[in-house]
N, C-alpha and C. Protein backbone atom coordinates (compact mmCIF):
# COMPACT_ATOMS: atom_id res chain seq x y z
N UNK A 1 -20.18 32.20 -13.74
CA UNK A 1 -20.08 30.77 -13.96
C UNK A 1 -18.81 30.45 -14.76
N UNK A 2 -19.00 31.62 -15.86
CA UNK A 2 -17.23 31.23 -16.53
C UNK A 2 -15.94 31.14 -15.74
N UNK A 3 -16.07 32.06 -14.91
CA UNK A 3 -15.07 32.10 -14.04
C UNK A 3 -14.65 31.16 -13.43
N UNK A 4 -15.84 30.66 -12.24
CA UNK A 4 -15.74 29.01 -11.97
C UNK A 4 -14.85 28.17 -12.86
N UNK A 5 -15.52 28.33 -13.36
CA UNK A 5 -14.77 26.83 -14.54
C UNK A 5 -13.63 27.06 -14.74
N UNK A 6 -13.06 28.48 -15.24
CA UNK A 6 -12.00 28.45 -15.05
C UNK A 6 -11.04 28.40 -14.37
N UNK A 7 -11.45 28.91 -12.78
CA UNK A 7 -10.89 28.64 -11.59
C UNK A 7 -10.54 26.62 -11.65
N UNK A 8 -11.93 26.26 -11.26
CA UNK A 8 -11.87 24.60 -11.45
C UNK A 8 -10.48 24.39 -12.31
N UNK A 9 -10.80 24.68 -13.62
CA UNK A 9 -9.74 23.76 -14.27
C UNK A 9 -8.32 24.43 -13.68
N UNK A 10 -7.71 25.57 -13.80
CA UNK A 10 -6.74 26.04 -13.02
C UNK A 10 -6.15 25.50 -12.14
N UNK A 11 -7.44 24.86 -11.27
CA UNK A 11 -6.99 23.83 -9.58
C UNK A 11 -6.61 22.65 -10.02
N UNK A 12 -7.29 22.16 -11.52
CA UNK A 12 -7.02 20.64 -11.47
C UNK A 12 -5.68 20.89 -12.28
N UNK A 13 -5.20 21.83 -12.85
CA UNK A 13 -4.25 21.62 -13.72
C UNK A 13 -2.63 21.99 -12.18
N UNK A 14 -2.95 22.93 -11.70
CA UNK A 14 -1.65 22.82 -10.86
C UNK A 14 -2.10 21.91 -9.88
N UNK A 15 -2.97 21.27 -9.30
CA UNK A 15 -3.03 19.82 -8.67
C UNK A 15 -2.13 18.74 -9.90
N UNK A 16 -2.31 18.62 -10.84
CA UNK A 16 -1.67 17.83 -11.62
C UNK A 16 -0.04 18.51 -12.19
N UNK A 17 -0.03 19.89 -12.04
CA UNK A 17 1.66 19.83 -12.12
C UNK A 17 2.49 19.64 -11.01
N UNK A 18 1.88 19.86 -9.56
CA UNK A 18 2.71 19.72 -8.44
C UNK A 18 2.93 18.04 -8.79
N UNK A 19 1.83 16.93 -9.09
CA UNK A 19 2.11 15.69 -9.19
C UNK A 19 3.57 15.69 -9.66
N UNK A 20 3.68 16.19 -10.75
CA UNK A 20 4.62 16.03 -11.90
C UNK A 20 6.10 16.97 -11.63
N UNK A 21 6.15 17.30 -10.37
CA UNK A 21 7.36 17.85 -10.32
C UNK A 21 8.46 17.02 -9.87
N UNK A 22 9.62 17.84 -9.94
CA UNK A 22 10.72 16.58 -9.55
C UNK A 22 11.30 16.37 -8.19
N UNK A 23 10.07 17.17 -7.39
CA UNK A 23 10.57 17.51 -6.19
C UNK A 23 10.38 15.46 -4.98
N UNK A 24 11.79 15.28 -5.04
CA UNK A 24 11.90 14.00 -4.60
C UNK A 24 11.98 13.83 -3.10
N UNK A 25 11.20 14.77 -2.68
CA UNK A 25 11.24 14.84 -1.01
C UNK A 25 9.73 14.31 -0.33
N UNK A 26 8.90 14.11 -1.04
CA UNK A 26 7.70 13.36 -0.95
C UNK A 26 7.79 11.80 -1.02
N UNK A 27 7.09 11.27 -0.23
CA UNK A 27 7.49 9.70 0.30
C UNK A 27 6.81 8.86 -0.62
N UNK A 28 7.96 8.09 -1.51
CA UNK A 28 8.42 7.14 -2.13
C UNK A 28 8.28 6.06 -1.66
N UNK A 29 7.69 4.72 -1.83
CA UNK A 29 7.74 3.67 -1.31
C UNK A 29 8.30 2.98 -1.97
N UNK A 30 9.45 1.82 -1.34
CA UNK A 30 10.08 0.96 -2.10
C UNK A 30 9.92 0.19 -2.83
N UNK A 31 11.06 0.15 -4.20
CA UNK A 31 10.96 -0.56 -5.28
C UNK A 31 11.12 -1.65 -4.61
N UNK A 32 9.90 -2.47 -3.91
CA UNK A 32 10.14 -3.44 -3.76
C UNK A 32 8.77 -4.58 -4.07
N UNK A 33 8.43 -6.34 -3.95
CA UNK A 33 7.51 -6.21 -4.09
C UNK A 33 6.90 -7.15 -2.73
N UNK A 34 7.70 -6.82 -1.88
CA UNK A 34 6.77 -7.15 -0.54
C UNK A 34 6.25 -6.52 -0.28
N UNK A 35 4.96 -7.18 0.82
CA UNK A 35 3.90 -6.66 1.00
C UNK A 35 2.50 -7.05 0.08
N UNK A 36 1.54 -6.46 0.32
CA UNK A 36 0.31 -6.78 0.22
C UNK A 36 0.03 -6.11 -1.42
N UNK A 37 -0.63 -6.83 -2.91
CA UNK A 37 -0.75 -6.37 -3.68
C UNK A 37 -2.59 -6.57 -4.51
N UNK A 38 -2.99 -5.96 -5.33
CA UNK A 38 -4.56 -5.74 -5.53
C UNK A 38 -4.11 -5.84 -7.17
N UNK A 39 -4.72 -7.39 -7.50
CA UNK A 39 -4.70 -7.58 -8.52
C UNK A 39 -5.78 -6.51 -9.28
N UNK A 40 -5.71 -5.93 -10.85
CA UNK A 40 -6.73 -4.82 -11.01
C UNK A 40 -7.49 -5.57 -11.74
N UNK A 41 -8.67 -5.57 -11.28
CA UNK A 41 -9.76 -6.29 -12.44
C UNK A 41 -10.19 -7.12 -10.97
N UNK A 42 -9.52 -7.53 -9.52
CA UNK A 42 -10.15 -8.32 -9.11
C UNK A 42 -9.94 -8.12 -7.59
N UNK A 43 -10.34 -6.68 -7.13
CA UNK A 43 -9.94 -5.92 -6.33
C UNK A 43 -11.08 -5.89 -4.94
N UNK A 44 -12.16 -6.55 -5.43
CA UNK A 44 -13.12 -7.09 -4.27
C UNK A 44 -12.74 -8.95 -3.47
N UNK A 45 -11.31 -9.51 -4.22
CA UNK A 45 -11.39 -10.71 -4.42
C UNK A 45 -10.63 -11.74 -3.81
N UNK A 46 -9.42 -10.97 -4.26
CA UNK A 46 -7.80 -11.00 -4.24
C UNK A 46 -6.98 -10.22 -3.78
N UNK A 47 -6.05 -10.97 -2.54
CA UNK A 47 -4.85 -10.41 -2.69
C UNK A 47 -3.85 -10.88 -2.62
N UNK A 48 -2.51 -10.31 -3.35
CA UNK A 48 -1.21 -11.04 -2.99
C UNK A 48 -0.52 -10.55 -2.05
N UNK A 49 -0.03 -11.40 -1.33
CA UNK A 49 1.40 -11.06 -0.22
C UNK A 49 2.46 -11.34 -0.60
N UNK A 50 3.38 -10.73 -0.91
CA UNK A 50 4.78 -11.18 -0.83
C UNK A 50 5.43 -11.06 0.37
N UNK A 51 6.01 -12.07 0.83
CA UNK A 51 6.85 -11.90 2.32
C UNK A 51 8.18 -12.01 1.43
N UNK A 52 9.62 -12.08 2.75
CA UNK A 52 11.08 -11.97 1.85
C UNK A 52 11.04 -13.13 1.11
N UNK A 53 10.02 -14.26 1.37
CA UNK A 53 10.31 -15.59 0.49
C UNK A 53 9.03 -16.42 -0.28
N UNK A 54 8.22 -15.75 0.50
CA UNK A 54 6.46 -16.72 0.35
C UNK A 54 5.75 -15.91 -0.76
N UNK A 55 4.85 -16.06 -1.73
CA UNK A 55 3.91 -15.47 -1.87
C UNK A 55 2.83 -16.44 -1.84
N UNK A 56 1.66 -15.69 -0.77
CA UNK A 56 0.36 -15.78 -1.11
C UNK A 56 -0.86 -15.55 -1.85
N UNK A 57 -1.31 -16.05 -2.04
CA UNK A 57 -2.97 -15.72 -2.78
C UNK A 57 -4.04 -16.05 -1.90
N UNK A 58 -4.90 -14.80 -1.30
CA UNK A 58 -5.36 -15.02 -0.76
C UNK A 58 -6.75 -14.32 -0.85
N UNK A 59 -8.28 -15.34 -0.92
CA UNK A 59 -9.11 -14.90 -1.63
C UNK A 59 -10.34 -14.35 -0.37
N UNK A 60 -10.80 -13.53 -0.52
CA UNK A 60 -12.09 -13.02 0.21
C UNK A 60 -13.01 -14.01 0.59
N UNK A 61 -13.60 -13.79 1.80
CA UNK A 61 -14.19 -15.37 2.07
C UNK A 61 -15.86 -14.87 1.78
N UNK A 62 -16.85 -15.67 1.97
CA UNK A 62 -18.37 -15.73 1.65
C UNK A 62 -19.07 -14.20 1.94
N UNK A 63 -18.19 -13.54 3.46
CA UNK A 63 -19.09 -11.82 3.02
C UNK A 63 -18.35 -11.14 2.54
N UNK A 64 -17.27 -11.52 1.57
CA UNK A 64 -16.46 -10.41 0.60
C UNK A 64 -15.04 -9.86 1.61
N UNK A 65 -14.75 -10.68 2.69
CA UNK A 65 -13.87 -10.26 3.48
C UNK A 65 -12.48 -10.56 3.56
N UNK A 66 -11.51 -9.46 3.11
CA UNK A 66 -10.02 -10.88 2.43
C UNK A 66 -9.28 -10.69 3.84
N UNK A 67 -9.02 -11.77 4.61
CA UNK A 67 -8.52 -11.85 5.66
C UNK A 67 -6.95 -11.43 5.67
N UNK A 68 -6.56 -10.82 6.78
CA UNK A 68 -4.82 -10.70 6.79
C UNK A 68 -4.39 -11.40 6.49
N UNK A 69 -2.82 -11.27 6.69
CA UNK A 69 -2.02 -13.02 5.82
C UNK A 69 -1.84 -13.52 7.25
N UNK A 70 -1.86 -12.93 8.09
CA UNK A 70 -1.89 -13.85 9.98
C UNK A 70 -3.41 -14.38 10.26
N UNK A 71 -4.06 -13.98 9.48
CA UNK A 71 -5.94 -14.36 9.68
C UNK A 71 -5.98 -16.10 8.84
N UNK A 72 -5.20 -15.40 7.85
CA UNK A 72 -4.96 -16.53 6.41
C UNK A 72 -4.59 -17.37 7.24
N UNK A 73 -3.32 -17.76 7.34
CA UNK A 73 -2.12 -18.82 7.92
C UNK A 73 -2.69 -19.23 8.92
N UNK A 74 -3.47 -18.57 9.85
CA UNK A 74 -4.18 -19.31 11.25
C UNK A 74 -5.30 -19.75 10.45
N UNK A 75 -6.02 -19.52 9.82
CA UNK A 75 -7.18 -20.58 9.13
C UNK A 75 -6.85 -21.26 8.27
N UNK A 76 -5.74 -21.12 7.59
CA UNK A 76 -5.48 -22.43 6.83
C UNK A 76 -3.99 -22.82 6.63
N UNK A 77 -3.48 -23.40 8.16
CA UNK A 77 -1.95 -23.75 8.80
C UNK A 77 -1.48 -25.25 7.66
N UNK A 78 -1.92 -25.46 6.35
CA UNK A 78 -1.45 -26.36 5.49
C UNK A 78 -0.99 -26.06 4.55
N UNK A 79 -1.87 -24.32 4.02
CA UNK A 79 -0.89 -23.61 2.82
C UNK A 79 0.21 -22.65 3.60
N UNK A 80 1.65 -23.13 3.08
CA UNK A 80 2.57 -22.54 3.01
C UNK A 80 2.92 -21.95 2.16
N UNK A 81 2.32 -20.89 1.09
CA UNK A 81 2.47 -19.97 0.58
C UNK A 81 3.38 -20.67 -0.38
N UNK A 82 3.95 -20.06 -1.68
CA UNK A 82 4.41 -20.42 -2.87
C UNK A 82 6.18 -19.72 -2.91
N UNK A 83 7.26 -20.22 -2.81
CA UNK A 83 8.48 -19.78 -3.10
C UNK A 83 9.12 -19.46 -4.21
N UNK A 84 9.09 -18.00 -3.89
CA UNK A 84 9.84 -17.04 -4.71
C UNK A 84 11.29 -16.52 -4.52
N UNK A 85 11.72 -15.79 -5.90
CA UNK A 85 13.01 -15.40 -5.70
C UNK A 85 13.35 -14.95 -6.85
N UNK A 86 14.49 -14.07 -7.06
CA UNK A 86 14.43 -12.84 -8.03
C UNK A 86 16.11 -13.64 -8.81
N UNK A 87 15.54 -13.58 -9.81
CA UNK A 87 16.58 -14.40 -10.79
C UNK A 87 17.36 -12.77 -11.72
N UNK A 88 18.18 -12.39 -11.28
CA UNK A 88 18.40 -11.04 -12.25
C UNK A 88 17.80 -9.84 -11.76
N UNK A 89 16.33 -9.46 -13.12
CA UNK A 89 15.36 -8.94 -12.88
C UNK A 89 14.03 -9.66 -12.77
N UNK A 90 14.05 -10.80 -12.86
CA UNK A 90 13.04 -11.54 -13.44
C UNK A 90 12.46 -11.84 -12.04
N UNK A 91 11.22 -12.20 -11.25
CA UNK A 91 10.60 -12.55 -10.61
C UNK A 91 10.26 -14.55 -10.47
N UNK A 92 11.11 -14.67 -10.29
CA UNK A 92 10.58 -16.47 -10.31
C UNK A 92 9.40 -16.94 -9.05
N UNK A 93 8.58 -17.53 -9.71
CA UNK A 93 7.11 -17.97 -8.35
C UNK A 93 7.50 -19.32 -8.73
N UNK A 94 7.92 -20.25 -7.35
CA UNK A 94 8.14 -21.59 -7.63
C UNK A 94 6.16 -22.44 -7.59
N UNK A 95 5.73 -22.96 -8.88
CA UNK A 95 4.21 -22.86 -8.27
C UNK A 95 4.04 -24.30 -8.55
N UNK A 96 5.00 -25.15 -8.11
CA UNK A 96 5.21 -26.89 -7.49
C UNK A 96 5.01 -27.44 -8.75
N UNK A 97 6.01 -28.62 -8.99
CA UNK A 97 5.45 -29.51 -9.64
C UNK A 97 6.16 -29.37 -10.67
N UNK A 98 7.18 -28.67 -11.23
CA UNK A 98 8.19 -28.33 -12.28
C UNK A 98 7.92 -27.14 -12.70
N UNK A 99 6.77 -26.47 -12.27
CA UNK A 99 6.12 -25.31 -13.00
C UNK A 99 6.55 -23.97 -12.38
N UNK A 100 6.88 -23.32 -13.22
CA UNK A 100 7.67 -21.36 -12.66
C UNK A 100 6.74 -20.88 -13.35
N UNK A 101 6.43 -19.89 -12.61
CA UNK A 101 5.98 -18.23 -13.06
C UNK A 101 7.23 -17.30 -13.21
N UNK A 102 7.84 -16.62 -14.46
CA UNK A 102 8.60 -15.88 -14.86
C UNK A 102 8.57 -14.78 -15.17
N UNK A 103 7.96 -13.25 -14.22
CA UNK A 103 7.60 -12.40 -14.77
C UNK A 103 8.46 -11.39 -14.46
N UNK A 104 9.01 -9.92 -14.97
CA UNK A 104 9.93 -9.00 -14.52
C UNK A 104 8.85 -7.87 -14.03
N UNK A 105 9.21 -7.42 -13.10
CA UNK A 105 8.17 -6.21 -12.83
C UNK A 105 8.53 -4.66 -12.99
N UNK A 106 7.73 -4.18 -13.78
CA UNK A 106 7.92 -2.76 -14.00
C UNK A 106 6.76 -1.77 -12.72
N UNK A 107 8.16 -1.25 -12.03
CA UNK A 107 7.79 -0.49 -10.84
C UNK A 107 7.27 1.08 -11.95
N UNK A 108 5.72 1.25 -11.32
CA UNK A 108 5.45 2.83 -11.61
C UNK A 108 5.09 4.08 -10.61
N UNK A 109 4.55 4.76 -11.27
CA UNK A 109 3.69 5.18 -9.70
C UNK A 109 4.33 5.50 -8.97
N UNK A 110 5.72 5.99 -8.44
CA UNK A 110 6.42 5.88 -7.22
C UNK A 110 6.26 4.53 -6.31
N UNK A 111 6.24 3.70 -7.36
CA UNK A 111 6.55 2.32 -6.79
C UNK A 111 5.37 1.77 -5.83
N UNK A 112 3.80 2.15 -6.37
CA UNK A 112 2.98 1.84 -6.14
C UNK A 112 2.12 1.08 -6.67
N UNK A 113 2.67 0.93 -7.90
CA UNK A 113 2.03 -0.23 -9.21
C UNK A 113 3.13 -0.75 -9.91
N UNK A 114 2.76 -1.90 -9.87
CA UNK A 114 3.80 -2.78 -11.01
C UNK A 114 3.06 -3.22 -12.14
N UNK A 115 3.80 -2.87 -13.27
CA UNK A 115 3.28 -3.98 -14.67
C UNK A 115 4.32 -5.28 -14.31
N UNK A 116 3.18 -6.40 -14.65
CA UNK A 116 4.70 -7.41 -14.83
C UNK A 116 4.37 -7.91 -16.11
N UNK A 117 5.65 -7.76 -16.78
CA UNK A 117 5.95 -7.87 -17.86
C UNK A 117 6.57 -9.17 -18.08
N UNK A 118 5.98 -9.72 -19.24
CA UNK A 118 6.15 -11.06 -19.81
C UNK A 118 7.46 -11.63 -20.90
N UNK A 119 7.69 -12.42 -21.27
CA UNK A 119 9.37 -12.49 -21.95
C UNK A 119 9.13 -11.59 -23.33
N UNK A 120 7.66 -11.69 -24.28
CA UNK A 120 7.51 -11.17 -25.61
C UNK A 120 7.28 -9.28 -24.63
N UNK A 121 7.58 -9.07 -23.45
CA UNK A 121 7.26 -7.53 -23.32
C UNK A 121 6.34 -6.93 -22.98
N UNK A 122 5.54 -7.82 -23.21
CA UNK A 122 3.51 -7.40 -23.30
C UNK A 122 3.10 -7.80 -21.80
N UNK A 123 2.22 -7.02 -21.09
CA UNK A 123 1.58 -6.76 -19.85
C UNK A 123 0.92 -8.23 -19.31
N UNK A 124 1.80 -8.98 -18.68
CA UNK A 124 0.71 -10.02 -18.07
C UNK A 124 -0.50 -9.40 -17.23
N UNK A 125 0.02 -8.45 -16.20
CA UNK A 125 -0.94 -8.27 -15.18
C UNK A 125 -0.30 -6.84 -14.75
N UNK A 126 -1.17 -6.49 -13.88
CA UNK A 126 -0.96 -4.72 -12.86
C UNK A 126 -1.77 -4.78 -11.41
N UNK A 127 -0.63 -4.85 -10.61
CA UNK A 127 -1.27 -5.08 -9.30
C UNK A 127 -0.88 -3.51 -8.55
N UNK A 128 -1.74 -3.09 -7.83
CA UNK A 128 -1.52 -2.12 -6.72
C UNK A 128 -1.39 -2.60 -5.53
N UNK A 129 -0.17 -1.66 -4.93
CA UNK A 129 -0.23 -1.61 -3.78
C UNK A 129 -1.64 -1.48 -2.41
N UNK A 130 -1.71 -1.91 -1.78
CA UNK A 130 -3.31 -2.43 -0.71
C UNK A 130 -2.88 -0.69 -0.10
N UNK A 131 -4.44 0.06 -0.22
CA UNK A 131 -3.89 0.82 0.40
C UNK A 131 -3.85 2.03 -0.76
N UNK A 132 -3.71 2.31 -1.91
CA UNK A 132 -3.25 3.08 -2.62
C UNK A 132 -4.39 2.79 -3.67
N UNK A 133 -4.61 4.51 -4.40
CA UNK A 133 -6.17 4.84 -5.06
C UNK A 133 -5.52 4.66 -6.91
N UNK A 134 -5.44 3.64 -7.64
CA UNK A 134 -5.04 3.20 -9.26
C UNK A 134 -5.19 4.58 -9.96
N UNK A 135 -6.55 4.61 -9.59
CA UNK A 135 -7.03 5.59 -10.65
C UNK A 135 -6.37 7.20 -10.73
N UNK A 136 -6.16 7.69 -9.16
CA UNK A 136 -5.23 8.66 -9.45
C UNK A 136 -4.10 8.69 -10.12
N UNK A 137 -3.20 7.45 -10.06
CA UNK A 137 -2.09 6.62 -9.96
C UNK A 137 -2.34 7.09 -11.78
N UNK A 138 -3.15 6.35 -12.60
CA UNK A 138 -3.16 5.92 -14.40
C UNK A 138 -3.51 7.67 -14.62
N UNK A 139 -4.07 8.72 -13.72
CA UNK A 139 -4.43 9.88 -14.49
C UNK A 139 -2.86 10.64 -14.49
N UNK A 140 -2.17 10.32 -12.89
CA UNK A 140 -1.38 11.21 -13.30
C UNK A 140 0.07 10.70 -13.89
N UNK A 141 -0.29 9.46 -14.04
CA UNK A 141 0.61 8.83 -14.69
C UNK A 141 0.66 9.04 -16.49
N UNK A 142 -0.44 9.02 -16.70
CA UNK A 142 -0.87 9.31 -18.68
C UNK A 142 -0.57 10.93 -18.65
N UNK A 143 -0.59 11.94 -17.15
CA UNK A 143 -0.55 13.28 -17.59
C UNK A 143 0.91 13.70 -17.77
N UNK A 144 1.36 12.99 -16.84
CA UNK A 144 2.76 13.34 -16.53
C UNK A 144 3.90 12.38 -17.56
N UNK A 145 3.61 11.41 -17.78
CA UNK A 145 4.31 10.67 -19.10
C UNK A 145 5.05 9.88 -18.33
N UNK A 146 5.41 9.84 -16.83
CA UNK A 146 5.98 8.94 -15.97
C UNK A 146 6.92 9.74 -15.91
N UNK A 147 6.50 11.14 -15.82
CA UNK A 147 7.55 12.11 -14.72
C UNK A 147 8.88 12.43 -15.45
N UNK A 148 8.59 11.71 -17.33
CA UNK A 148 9.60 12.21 -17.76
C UNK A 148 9.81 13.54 -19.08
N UNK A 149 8.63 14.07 -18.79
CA UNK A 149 8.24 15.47 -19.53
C UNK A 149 7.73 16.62 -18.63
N UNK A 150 8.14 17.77 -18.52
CA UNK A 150 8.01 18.52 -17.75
C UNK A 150 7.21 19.80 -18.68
N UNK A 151 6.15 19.67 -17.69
CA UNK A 151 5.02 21.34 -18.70
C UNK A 151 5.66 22.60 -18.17
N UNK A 152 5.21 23.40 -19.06
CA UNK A 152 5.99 24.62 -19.51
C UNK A 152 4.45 25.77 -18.11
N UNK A 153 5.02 26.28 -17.89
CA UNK A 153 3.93 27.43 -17.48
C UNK A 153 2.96 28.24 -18.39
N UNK A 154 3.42 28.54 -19.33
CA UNK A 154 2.38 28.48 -20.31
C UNK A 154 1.33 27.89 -20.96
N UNK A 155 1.39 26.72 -20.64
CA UNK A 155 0.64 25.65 -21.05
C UNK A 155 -0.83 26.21 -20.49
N UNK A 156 -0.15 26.57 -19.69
CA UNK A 156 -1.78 26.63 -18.35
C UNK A 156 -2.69 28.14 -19.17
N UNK A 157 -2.03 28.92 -20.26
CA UNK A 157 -2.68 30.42 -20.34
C UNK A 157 -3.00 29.67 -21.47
N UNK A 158 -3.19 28.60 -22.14
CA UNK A 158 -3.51 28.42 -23.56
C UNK A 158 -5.21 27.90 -23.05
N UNK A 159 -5.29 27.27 -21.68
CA UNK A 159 -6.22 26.65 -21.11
C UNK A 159 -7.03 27.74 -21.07
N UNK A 160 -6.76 29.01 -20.42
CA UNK A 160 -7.55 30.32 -20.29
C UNK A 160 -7.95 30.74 -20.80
């Protein structure tokens, strides 16, 4: 049984250093923020689209079902989505009426999660990419330090 366990942890620990290597030949998705995003906290509910100019919000209908953004736009041909555009680094959401959303986004994850970050610095929100599992995303993100500390091979015989 000891053995096990130690096998186990062994697997989870080089499953978590291959994460953390610098090998940049594994597919990267662009620092970008089009496309489809999963607000966290409201991931049965919501989602955002960014197209090159629109963003949508678009909410799950009565059986929990969040329609495409072509499902969206054909059921409701009056919202034209909200105009955006990238001031610098800053994210501008034009959201009518004199009113901006001003947030900068911090790409993580291999550009699978963004913090967007607010003018005082502090975390407005963290959306994932549609499609992509957070939780692996925050473990090997807190293990790895954001890929900018590299473990020693030894590390692993102190575990033993």
């Amino acid at each position: 049984m000891k053995n096990f366990i130690q096998l186990s942890i062994l697997y989870l620990f080089v499953l978590t250093l291959t994460q953390c290597s610098g090998d940049e030949s594994k597919d990267i998705a662009d620092e970008t923020i089009i496309g489809s995003w999963i607000l966290v906290g409201f991931e049965d509910v919501i989602r955002y689209k960014f197209t090159s100019d629109k963003l949508y919000t678009i909410y799950a209908d009565d059986s929990g079902i969040i329609p495409t953004l072509e499902e969206f736009i054909q059921q409701n041909p009056n919202i034209t989505g909200l105009d955006w555009y990238y001031e610098g680094d800053t994210v501008v959401v034009d959201l009518n009426f004199g009113n901006f959303s001003k947030l900068v986004p911090r790409f993580k994850c291999d550009n699978y999660v963004i913090d967007w970050i607010q003018n005082d610095n502090s975390i407005h929100s963290t959306y994932y990419r549609e499609g992509h599992y957070i939780s692996l995303c925050n473990y090997i993100y807190s293990i790895c330090f954001y890929k900018k500390t590299s473990f020693k091979a030894g590390f692993l015989f102190i575990i033993l």
